[in-house]
N, C-alpha and C. Protein backbone atom coordinates (compact mmCIF):
# COMPACT_ATOMS: atom_id res chain seq x y z
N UNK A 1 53.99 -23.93 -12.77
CA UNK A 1 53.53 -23.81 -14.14
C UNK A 1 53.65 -25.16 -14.89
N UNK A 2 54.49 -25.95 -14.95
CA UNK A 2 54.98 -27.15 -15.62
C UNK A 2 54.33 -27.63 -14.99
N UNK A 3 53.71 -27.90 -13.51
CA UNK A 3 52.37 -29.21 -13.06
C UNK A 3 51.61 -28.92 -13.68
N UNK A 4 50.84 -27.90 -13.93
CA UNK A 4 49.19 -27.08 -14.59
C UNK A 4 49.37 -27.59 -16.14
N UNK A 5 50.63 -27.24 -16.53
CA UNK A 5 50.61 -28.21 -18.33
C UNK A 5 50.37 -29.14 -17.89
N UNK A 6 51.31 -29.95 -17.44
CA UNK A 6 51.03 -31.55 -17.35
C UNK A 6 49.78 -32.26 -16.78
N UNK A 7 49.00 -31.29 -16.26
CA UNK A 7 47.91 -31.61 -15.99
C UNK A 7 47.06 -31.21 -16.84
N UNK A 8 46.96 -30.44 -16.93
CA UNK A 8 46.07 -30.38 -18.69
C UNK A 8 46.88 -30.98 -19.95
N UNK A 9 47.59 -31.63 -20.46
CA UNK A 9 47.87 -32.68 -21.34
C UNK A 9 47.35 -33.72 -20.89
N UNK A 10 47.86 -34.03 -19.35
CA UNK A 10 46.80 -35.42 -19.14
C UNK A 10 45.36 -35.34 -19.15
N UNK A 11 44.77 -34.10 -18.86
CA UNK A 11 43.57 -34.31 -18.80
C UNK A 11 42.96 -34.80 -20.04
N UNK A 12 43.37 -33.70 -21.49
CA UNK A 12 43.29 -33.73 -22.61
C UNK A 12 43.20 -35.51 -23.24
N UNK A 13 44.59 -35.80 -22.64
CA UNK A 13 44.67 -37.36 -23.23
C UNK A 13 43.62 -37.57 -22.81
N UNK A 14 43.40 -37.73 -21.61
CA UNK A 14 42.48 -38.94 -20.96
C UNK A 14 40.87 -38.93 -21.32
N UNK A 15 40.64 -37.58 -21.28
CA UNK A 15 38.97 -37.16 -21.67
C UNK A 15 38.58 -37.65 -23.39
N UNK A 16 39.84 -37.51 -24.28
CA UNK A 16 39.70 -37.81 -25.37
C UNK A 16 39.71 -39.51 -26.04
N UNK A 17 40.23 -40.07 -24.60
CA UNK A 17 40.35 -41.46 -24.59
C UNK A 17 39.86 -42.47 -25.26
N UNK A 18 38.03 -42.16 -24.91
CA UNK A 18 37.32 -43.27 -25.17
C UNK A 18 36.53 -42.87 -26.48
N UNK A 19 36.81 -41.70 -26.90
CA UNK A 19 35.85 -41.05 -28.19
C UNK A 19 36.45 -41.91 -29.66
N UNK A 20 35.44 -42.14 -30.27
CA UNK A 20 35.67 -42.75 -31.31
C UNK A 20 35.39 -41.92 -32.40
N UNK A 21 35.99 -42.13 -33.55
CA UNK A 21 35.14 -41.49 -35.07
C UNK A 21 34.68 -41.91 -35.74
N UNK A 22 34.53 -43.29 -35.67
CA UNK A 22 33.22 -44.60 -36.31
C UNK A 22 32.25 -44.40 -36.17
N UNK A 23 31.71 -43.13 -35.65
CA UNK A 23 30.47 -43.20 -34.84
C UNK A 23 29.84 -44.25 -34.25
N UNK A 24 29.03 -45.38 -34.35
CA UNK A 24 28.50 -46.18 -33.64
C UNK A 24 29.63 -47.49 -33.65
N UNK A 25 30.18 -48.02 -32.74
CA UNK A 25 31.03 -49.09 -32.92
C UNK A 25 30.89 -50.28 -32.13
N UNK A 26 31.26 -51.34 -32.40
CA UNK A 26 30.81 -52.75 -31.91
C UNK A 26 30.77 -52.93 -30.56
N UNK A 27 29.82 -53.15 -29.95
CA UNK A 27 30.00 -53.38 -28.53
C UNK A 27 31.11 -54.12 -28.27
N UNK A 28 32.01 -53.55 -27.36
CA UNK A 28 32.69 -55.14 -26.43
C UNK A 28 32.05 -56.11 -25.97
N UNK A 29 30.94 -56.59 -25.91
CA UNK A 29 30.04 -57.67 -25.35
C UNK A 29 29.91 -58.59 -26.76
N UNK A 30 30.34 -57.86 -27.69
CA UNK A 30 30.28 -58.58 -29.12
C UNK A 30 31.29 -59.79 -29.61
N UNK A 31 31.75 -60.86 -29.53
CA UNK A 31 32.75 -61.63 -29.35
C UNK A 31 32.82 -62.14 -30.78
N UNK A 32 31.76 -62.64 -31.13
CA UNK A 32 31.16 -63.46 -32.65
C UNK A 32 29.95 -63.21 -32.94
N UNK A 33 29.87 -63.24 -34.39
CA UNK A 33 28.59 -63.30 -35.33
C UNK A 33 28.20 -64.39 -36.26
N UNK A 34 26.75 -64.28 -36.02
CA UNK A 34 26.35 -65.24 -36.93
C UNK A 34 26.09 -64.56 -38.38
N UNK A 35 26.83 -64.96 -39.54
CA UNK A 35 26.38 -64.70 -40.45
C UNK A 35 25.26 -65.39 -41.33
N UNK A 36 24.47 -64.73 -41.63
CA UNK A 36 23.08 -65.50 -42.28
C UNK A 36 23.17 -64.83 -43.40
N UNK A 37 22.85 -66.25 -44.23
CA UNK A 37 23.06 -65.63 -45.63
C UNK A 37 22.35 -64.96 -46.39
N UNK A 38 22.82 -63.96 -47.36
CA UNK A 38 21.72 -62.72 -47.68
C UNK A 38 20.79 -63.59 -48.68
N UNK A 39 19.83 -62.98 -48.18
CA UNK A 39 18.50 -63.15 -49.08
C UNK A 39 18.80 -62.17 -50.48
N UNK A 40 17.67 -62.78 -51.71
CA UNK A 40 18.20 -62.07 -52.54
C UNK A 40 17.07 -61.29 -53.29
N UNK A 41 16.97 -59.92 -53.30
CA UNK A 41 15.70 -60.04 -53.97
C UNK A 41 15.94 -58.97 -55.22
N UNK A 42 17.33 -59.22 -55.98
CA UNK A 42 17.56 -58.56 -56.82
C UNK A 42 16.98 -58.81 -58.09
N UNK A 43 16.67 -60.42 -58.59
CA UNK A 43 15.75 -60.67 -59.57
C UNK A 43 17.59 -60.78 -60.74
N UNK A 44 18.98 -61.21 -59.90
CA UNK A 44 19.47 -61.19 -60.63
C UNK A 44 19.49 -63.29 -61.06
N UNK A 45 19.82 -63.15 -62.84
CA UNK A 45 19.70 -64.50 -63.25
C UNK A 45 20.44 -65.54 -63.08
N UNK A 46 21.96 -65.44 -62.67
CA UNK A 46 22.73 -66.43 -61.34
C UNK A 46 21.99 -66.26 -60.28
N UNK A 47 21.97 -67.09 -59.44
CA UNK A 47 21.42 -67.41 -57.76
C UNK A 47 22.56 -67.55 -57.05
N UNK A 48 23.78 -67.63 -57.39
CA UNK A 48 24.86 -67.57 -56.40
C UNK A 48 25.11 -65.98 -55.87
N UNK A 49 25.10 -65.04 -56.51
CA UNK A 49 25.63 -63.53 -55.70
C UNK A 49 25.26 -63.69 -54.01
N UNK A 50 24.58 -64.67 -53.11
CA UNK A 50 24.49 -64.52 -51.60
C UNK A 50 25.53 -65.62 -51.41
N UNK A 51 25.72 -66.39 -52.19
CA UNK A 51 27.27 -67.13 -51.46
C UNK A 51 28.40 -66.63 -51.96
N UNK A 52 28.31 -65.81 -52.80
CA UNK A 52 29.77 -65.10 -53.60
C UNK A 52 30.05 -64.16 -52.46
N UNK A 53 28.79 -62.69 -52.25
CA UNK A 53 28.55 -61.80 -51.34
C UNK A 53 29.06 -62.74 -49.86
N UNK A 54 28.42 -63.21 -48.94
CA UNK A 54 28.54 -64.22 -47.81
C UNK A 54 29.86 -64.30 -47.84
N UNK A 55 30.85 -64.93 -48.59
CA UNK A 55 31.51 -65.83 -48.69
C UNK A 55 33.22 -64.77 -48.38
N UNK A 56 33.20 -63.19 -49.27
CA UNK A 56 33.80 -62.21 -49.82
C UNK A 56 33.81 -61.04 -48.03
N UNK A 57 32.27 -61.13 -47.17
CA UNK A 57 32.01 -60.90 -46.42
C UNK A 57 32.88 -61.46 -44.76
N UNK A 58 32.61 -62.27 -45.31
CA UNK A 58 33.32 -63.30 -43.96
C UNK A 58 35.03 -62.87 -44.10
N UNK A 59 35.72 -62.89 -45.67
CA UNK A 59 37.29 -62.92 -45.60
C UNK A 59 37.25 -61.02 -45.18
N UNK A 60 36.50 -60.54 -45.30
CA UNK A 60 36.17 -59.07 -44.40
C UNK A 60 36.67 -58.69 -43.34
N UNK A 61 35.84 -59.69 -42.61
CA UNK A 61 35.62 -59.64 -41.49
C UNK A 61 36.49 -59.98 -40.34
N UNK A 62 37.11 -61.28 -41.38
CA UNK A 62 38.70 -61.69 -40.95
C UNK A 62 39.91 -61.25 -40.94
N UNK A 63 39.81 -60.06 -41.93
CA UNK A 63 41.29 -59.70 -41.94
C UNK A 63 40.96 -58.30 -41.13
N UNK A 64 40.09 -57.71 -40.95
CA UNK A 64 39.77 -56.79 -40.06
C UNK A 64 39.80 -57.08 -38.71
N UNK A 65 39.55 -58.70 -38.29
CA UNK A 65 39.79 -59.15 -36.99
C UNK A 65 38.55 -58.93 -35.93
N UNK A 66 37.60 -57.91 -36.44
CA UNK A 66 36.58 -57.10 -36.13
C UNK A 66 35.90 -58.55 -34.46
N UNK A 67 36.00 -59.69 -34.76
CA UNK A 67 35.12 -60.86 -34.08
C UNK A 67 35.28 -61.98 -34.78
N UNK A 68 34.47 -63.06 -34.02
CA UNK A 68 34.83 -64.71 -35.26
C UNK A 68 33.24 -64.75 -35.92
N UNK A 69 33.37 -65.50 -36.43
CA UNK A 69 32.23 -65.81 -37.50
C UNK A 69 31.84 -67.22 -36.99
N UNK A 70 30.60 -67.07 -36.37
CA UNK A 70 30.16 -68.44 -35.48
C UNK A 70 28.85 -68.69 -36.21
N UNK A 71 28.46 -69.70 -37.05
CA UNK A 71 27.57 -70.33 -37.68
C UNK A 71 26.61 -70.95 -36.59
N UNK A 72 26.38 -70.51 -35.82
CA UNK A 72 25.43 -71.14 -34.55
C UNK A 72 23.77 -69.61 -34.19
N UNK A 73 23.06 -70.18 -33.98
CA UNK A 73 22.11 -69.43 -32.73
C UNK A 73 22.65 -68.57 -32.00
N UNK A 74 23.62 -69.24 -30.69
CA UNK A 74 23.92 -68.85 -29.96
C UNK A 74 24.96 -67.84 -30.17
N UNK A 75 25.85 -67.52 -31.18
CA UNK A 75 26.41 -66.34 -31.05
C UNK A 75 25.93 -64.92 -30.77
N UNK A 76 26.69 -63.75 -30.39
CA UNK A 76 26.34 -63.19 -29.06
C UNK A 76 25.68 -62.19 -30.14
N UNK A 77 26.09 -62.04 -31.78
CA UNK A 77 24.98 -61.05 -32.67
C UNK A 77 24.99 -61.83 -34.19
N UNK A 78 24.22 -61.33 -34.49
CA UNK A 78 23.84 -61.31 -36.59
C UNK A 78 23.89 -60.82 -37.22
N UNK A 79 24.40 -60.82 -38.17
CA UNK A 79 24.11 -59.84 -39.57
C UNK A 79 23.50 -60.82 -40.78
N UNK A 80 23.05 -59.88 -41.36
CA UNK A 80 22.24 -60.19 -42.16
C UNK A 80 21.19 -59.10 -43.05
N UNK A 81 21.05 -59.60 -44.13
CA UNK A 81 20.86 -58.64 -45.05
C UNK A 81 19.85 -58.91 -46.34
N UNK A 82 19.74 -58.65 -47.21
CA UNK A 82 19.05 -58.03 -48.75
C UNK A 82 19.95 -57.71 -49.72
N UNK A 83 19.98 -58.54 -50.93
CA UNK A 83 20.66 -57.90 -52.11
C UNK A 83 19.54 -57.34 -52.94
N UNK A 84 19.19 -55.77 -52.92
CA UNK A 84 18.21 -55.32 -52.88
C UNK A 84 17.79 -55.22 -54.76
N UNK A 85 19.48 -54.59 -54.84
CA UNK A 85 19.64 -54.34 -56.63
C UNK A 85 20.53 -54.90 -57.28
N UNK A 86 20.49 -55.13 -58.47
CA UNK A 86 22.16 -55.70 -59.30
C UNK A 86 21.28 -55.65 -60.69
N UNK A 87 22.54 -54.27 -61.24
CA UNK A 87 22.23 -53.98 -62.64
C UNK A 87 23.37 -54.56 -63.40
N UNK A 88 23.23 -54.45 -64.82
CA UNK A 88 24.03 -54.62 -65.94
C UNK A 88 23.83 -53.00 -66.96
N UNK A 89 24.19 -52.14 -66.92
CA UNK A 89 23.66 -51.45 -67.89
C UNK A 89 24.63 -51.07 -68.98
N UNK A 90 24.26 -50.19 -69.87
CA UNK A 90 25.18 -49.38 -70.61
C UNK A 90 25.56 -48.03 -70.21
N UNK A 91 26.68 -47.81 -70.15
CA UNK A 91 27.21 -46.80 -69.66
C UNK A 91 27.62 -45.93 -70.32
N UNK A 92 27.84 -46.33 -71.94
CA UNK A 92 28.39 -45.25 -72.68
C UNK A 92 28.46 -46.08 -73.92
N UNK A 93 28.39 -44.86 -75.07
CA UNK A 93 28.11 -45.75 -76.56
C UNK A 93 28.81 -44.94 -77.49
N UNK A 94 29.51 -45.57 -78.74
CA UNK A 94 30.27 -44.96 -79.63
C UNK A 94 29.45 -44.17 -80.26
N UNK A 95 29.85 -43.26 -81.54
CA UNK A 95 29.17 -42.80 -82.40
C UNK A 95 28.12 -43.47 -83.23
N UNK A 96 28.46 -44.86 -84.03
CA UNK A 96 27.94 -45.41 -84.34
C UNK A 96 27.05 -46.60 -83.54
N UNK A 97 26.97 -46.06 -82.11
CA UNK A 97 25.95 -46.80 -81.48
C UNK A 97 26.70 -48.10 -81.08
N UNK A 98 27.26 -48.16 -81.20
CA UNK A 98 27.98 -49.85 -80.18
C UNK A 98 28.11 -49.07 -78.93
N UNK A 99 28.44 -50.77 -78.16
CA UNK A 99 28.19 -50.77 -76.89
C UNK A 99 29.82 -50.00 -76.75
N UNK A 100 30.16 -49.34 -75.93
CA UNK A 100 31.21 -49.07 -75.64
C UNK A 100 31.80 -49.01 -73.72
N UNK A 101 30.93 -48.96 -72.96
CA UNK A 101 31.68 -48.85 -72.03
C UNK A 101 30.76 -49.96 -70.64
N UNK A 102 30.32 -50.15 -70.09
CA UNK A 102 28.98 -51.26 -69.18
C UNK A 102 29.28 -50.96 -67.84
N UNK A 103 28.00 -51.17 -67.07
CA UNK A 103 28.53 -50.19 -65.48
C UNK A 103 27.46 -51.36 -64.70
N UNK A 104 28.08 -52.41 -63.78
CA UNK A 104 27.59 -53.42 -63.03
C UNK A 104 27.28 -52.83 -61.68
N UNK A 105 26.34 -52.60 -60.86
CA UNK A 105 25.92 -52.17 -59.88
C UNK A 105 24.99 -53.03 -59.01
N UNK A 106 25.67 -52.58 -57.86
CA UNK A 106 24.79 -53.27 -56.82
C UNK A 106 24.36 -53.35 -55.56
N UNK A 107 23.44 -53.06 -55.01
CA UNK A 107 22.95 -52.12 -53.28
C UNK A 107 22.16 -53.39 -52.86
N UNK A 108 22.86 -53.04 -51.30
CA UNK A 108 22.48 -54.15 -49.99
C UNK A 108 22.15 -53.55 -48.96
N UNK A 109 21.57 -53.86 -48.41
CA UNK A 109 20.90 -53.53 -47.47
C UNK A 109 21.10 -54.80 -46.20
N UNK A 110 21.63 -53.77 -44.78
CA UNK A 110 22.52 -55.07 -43.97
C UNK A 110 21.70 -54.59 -42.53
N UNK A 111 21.96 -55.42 -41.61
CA UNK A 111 21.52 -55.16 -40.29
C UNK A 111 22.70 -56.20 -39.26
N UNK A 112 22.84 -55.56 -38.38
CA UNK A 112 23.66 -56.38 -37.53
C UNK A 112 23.08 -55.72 -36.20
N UNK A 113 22.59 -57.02 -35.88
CA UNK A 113 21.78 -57.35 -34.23
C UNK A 113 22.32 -58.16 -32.80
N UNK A 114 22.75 -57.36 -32.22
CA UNK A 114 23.46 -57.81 -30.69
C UNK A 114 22.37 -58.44 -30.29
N UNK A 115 22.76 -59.78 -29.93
CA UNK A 115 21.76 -61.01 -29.38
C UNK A 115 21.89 -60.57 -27.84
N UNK A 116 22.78 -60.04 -27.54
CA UNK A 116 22.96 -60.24 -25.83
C UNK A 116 22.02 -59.53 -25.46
N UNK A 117 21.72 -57.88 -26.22
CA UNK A 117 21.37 -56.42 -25.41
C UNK A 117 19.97 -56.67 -26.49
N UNK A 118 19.52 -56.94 -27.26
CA UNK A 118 18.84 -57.45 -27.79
C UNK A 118 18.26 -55.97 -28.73
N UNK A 119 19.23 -55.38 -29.14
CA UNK A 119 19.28 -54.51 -30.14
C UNK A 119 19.80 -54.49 -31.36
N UNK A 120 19.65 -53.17 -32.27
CA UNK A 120 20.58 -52.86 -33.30
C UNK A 120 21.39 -52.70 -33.27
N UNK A 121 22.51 -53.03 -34.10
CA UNK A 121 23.65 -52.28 -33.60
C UNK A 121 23.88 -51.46 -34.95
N UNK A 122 23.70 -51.79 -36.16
CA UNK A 122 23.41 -51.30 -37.53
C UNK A 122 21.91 -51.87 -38.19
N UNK A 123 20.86 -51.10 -38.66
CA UNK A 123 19.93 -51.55 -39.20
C UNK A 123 19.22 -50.89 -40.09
N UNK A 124 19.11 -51.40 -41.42
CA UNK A 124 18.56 -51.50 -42.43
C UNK A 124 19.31 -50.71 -43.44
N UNK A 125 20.83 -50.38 -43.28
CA UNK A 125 22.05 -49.66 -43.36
C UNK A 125 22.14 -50.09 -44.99
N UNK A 126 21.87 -49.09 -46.02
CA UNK A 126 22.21 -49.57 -47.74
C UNK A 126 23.08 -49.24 -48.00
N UNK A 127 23.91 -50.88 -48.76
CA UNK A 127 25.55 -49.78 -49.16
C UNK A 127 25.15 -50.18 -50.95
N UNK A 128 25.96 -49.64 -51.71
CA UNK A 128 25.65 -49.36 -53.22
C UNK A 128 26.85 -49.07 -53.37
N UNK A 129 27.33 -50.21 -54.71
CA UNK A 129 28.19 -49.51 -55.89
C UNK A 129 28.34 -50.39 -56.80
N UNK A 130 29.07 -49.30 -57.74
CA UNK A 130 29.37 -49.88 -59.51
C UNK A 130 30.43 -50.01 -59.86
N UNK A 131 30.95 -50.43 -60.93
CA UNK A 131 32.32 -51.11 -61.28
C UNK A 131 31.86 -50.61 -62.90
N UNK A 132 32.46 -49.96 -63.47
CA UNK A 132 32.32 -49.60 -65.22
C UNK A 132 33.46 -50.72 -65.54
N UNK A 133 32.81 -51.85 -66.76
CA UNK A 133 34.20 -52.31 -67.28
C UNK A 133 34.00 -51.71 -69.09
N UNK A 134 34.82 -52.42 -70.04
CA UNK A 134 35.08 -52.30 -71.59
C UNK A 134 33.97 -53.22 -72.18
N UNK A 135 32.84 -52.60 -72.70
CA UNK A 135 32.01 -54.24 -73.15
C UNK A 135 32.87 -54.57 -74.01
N UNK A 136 34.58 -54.21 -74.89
CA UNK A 136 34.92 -55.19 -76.17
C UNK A 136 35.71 -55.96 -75.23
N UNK A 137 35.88 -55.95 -73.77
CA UNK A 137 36.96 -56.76 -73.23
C UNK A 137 36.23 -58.52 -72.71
N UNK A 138 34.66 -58.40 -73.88
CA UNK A 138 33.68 -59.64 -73.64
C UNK A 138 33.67 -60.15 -71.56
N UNK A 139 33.47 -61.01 -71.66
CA UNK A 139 32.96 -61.72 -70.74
C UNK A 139 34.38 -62.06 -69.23
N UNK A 140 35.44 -61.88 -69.87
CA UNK A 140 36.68 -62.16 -68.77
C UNK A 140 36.53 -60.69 -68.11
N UNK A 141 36.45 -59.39 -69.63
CA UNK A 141 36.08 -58.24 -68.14
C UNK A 141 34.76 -58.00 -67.70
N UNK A 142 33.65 -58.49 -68.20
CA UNK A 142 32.55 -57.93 -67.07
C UNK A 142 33.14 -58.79 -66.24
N UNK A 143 33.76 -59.96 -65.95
CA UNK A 143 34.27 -61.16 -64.63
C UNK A 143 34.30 -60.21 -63.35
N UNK A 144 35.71 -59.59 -64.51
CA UNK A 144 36.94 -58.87 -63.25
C UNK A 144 36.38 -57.96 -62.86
N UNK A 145 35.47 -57.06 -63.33
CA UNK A 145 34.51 -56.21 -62.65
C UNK A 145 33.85 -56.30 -61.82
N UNK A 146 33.07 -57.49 -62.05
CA UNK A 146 32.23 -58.07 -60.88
C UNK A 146 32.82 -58.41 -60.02
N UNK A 147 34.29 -58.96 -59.90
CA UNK A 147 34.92 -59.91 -58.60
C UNK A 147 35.64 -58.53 -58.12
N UNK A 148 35.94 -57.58 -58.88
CA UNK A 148 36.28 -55.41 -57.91
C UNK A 148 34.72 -55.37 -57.22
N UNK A 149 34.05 -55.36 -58.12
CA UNK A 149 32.74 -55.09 -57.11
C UNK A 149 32.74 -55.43 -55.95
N UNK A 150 32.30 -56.82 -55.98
CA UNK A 150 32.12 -57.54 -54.95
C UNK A 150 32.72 -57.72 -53.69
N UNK A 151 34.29 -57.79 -54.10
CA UNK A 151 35.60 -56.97 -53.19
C UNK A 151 34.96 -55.66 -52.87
N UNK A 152 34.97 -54.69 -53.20
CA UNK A 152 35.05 -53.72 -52.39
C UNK A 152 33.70 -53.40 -51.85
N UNK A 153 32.30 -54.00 -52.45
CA UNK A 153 30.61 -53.64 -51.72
C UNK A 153 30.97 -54.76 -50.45
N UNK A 154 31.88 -56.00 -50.42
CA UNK A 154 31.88 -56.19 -48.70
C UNK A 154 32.87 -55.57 -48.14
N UNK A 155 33.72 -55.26 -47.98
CA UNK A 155 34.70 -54.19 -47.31
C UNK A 155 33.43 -52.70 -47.22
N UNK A 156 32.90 -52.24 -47.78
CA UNK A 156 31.97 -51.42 -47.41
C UNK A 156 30.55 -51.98 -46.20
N UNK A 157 30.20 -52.69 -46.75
CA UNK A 157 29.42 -53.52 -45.83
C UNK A 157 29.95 -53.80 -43.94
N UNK A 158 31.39 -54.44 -43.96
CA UNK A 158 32.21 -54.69 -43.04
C UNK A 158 32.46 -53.49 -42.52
N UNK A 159 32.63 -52.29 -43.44
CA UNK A 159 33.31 -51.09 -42.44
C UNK A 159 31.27 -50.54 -41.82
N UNK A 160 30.64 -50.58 -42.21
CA UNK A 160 29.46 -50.33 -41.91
C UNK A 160 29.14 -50.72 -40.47
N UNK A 161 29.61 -52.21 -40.72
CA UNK A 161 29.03 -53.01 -39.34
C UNK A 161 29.64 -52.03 -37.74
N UNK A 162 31.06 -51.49 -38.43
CA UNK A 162 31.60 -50.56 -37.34
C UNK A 162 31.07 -49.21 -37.04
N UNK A 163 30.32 -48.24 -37.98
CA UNK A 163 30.17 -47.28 -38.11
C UNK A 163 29.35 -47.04 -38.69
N UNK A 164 28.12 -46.75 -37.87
CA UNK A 164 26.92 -46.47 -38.95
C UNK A 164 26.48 -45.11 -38.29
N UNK A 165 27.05 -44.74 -39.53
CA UNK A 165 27.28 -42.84 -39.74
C UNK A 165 25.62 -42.43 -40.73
C-alpha cells in the first residue's frame, strides 16, 4: 500500500511538472531581446513618452531577470510596440464646476517576436491604464501620476511578454 501512494505522489509531482499558469511563456531558446523603441501614435504633445515608456520597460525586465536586453539584430527575439492612446481628462468636478479630480490614461499595444522560430510569441497584445491624481495638487501631482502610471503600464507590459492570456 505505501509503494502505490508513493507512486502516485510521484506520479502527481512529476506530470504536474512542466505545466505553467502564465499561459504562453518565453521560450527557453529565448536568451535576449531586442528592444525597439515604441512608436508613438498617441498624438500626445511631449515626444518623449517612447523613451520614458522604453526606458521604465527595460528596468522591468531586469529586475524580473526574464533575459538581457541586447540592442543588436541579432538577438534571438523583439519587442516592440504602439503607444496607441494617452489621455488627460476630467474625472470629476465640484459643485461649482471646478476641476476637481483628473484621470491620465494610457494603452499600448506590444508584440514580442522569437527571431530563432520565427514566430509570435505575444502579438498585438493591448495593455491600458489610468492613474486619477488632485487637479489642486497643480503640476508636481499630475508628475507623480504619470511616473505611477508609467511604473506600473511597464510591469504590465513585462508580465504580458510572459503570459499572454
Amino acid at each position: 500500500m505505501r509503494l502505490l501512494v508513493s507512486a502516485l505522489t510521484l506520479f502527481i509531482l512529476t506530470s504536474c511538472g512542466n505545466y505553467s499558469f502564465s499561459g504562453k511563456s518565453i521560450p527557453p531558446n529565448v536568451k535576449n531581446a531586442q528592444l525597439i523603441i515604441f512608436e508613438d501614435n498617441s498624438g500626445r504633445y511631449d515626444l518623449s513618452l517612447p523613451e520614458i515608456l522604453n526606458e521604465n520597460v527595460i528596468r522591468q525586465i531586469e529586475s524580473y531577470n526574464y533575459f538581457d536586453i541586447e540592442n543588436s539584430a541579432d538577438a534571438d527575439s523583439k519587442i516592440y510596440g504602439t503607444v496607441v492612446s494617452y489621455s488627460e481628462s476630467v474625472s470629476s468636478q465640484t459643485r461649482d464646476e471646478d476641476i476637481d479630480q483628473m484621470v491620465i490614461s494610457i494603452s499600448v499595444e506590444i508584440n514580442f517576436y522569437n527571431n530563432v522560430s520565427q514566430e509570435y510569441i505575444v502579438k498585438q497584445h493591448r495593455v491600458s491604464d489610468s492613474e486619477y491624481f488632485m487637479a489642486s495638487g497643480g503640476d508636481e501631482e499630475r508628475r507623480s501620476a504619470f511616473d505611477i502610471l508609467i511604473e506600473r503600464i511597464s510591469e504590465k507590459i513585462v508580465m504580458a511578454l510572459s503570459s499572454n492570456w
